[in-house]
C-alpha atoms as a PDB file:
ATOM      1  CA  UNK A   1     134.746 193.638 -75.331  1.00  0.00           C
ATOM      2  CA  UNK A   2     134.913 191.617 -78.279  1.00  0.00           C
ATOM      3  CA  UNK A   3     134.117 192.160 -82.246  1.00  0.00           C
ATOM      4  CA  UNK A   4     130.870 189.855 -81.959  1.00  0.00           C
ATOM      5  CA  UNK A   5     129.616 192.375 -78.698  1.00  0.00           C
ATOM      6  CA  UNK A   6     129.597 195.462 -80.921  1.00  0.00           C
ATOM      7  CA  UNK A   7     126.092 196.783 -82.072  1.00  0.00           C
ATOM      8  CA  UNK A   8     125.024 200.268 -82.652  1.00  0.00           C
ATOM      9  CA  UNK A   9     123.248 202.469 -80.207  1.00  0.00           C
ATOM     10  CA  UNK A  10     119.641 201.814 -79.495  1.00  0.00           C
ATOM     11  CA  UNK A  11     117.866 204.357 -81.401  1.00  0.00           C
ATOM     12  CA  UNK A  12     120.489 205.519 -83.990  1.00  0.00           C
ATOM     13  CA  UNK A  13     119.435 203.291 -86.350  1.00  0.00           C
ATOM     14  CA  UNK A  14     116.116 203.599 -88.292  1.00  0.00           C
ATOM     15  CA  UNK A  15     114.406 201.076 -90.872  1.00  0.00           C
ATOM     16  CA  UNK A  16     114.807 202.207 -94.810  1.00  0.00           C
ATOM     17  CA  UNK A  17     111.129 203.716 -95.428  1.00  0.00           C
ATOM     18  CA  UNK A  18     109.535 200.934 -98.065  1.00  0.00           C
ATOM     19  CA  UNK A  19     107.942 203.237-100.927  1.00  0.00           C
ATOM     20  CA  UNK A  20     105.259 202.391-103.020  1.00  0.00           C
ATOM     21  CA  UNK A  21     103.512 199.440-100.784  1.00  0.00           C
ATOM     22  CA  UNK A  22     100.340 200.023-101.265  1.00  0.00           C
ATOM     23  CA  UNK A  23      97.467 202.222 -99.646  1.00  0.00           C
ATOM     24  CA  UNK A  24      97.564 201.121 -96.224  1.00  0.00           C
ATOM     25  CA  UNK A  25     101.449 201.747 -95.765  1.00  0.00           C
ATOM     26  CA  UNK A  26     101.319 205.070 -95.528  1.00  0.00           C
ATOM     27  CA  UNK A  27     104.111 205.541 -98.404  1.00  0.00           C
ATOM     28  CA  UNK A  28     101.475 204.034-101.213  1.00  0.00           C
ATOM     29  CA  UNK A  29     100.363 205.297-104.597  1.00  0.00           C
ATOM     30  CA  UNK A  30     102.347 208.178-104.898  1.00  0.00           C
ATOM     31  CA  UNK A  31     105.511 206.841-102.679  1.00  0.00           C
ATOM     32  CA  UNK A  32     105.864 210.275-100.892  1.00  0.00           C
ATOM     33  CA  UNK A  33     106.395 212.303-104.488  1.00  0.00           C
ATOM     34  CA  UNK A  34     102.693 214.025-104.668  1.00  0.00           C
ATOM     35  CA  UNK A  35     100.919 214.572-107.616  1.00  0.00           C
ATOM     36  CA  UNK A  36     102.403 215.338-110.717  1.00  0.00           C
ATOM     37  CA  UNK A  37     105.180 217.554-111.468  1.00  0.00           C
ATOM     38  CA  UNK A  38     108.629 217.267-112.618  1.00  0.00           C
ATOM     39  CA  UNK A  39     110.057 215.352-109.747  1.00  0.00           C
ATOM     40  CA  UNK A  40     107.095 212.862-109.398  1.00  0.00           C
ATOM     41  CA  UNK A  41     108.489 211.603-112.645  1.00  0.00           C
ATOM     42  CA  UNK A  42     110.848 208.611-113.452  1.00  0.00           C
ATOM     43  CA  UNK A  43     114.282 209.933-113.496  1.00  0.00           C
ATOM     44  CA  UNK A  44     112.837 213.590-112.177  1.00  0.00           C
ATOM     45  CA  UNK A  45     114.637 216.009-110.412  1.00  0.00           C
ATOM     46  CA  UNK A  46     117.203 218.930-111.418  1.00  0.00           C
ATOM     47  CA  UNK A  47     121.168 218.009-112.101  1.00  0.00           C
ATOM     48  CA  UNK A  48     124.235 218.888-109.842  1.00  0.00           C
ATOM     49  CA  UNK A  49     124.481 222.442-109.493  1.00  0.00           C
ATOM     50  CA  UNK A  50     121.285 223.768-111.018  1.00  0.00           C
ATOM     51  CA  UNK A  51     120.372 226.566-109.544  1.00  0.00           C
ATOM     52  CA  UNK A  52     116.684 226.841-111.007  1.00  0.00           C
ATOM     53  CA  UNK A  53     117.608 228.765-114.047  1.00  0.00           C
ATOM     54  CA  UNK A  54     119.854 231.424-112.122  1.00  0.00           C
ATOM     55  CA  UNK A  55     123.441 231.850-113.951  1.00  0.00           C
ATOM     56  CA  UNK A  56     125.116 229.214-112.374  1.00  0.00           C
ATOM     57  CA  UNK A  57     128.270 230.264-110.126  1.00  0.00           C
ATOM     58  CA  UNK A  58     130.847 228.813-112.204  1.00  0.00           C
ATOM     59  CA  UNK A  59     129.749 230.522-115.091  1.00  0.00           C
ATOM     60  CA  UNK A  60     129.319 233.880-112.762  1.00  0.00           C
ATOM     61  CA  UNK A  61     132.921 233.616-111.800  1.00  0.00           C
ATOM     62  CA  UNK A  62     134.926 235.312-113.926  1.00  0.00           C
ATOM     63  CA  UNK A  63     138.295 233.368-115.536  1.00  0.00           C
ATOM     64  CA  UNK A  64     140.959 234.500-116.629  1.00  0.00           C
ATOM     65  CA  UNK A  65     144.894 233.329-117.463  1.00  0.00           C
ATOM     66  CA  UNK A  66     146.725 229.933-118.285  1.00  0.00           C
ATOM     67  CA  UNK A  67     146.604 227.006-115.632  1.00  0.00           C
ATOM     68  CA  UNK A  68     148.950 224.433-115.950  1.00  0.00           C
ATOM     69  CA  UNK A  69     147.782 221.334-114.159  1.00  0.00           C
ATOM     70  CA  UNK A  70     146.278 219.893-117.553  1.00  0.00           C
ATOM     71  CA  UNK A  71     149.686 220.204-118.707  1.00  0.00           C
ATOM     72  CA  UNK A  72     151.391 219.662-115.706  1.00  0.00           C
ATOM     73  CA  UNK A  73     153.965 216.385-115.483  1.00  0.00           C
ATOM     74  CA  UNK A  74     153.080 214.001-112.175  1.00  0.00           C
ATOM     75  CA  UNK A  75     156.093 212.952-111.170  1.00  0.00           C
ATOM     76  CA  UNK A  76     156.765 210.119-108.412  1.00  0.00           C
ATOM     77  CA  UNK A  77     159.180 211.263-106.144  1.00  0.00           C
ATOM     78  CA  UNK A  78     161.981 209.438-104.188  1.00  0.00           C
ATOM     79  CA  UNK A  79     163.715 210.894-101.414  1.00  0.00           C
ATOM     80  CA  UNK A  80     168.101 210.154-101.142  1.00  0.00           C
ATOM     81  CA  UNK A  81     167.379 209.464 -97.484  1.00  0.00           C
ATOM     82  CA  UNK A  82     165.033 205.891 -98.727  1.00  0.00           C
ATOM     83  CA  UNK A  83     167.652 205.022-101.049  1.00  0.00           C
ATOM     84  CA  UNK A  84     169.771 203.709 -98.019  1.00  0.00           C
ATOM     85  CA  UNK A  85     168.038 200.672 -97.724  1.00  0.00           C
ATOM     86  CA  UNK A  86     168.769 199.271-100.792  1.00  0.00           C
ATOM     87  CA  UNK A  87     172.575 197.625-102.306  1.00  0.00           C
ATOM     88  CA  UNK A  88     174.707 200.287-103.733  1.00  0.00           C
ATOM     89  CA  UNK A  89     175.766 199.874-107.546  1.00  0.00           C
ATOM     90  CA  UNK A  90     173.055 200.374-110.470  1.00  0.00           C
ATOM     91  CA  UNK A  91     169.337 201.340-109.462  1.00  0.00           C
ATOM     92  CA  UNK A  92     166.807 201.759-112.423  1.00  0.00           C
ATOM     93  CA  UNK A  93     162.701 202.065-112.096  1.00  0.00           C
ATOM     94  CA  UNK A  94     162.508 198.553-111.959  1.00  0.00           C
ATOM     95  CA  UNK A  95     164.502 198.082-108.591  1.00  0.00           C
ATOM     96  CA  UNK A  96     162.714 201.263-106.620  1.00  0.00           C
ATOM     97  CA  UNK A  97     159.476 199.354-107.940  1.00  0.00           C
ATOM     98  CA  UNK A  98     160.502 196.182-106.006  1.00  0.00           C
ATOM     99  CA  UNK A  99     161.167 197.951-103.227  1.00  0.00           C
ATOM    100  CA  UNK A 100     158.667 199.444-102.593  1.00  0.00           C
ATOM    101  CA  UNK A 101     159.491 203.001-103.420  1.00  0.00           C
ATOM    102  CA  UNK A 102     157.890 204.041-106.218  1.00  0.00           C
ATOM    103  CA  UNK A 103     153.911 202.219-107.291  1.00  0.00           C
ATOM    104  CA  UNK A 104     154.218 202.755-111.216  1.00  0.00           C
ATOM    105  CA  UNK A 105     156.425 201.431-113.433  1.00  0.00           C
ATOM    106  CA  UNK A 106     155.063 203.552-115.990  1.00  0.00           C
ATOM    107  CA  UNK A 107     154.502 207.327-114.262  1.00  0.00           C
ATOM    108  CA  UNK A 108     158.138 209.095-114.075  1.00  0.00           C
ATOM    109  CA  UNK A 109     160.228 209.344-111.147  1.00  0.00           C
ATOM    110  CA  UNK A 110     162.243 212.060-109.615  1.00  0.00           C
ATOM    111  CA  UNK A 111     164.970 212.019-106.638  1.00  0.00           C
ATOM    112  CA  UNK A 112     164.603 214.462-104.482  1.00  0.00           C
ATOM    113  CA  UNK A 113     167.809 215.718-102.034  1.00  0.00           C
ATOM    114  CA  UNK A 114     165.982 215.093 -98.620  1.00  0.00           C
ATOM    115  CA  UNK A 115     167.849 212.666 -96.457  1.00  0.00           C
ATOM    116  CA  UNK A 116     172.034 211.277 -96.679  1.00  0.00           C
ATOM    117  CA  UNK A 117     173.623 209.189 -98.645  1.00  0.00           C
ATOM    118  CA  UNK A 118     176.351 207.170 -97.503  1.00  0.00           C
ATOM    119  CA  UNK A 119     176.702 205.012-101.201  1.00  0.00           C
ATOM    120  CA  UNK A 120     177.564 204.821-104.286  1.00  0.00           C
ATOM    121  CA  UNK A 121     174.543 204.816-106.386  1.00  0.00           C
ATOM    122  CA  UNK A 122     174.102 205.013-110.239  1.00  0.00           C
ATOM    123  CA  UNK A 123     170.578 206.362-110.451  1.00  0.00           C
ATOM    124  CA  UNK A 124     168.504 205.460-114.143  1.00  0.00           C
ATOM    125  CA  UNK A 125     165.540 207.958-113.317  1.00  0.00           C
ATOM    126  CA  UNK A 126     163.617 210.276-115.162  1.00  0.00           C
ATOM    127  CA  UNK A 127     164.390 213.663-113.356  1.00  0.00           C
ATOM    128  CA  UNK A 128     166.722 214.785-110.250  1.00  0.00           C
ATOM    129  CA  UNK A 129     166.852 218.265-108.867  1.00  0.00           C
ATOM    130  CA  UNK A 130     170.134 219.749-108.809  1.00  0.00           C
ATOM    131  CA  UNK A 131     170.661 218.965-105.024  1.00  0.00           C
ATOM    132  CA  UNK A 132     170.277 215.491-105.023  1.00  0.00           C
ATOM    133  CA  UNK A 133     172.499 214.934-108.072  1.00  0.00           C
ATOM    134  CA  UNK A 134     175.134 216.777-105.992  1.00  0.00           C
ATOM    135  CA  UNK A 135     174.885 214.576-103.003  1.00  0.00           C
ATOM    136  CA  UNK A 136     174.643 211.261-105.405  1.00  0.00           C
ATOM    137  CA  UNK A 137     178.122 212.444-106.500  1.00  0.00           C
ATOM    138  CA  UNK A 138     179.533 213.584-103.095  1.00  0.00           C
ATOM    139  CA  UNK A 139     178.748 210.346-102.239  1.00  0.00           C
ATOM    140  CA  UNK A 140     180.450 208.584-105.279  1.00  0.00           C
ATOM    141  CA  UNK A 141     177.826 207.641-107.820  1.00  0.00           C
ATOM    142  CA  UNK A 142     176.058 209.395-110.380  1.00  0.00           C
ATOM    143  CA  UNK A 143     172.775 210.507-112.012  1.00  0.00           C
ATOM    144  CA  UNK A 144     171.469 209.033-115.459  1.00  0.00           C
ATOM    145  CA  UNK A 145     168.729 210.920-116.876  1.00  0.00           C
ATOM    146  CA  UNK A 146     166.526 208.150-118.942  1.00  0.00           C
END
């Protein structure tokens, strides 16, 4: 079987109903909406979540305390074990951008201690948990916090 042999099912696939074609369509005058009313009407119909005047459930549900994911800091996170593939010495955004390791230059990035490492790196990031700075020194480098 081939791309150009693939079609869809017979009978899964129906014509788009043409509104509005006149009386003998069967979908004329009206197009299907009846007579009248609010949702016969150009741009008709109730919003997202109206619940036809009934106190909508997310102002029934009651709220309460702080949330911190408007606040929150997105971090990009690079893992020690990923840092193997590239030459040991100085490693800044810029390089784990090249690589492949991180897609934003401009979002912060933090290492993370999953994985070995088996050279000496000096790391320019933004954040490092206290693990992975650890094994960055065991290992001979060190951790700049830009």
């Amino acid at each position: 079987m081939n791309l150009h042999d693939l079609s869809p099912v017979p009978g899964s696939r129906r014509k788009a109903k043409r509104l509005g074609q006149g009386i003998g369509s069967g979908t004329g005058k009206t197009a299907g909406k009846g007579n009248k009313g609010h949702k016969s009407r150009t741009g008709g119909g109730v919003r997202p979540g109206f619940e036809g005047g009934q106190m909508p459930l997310a102002r029934r549900v009651p709220k309460r305390g702080f949330n911190n994911a408007r606040f929150a800091k997105e971090y990009q996170v690079v893992n020690l074990g990923s840092l193997e593939k590239l030459e040991a010495g100085e490693v800044s955004v810029r390089e784990l951008h090249a690589a492949g390791l991180v897609r934003s230059l401009s979002l912060p990035v933090k290492i993370l201690a999953k994985g070995d490492l088996s050279k000496p790196f000096t790391l320019k990031v933004n954040a490092a948990s206290q693990s992975a700075r650890q094994k960055v020194e065991a290992a001979g480098g060190k951790v700049e916090v830009v």
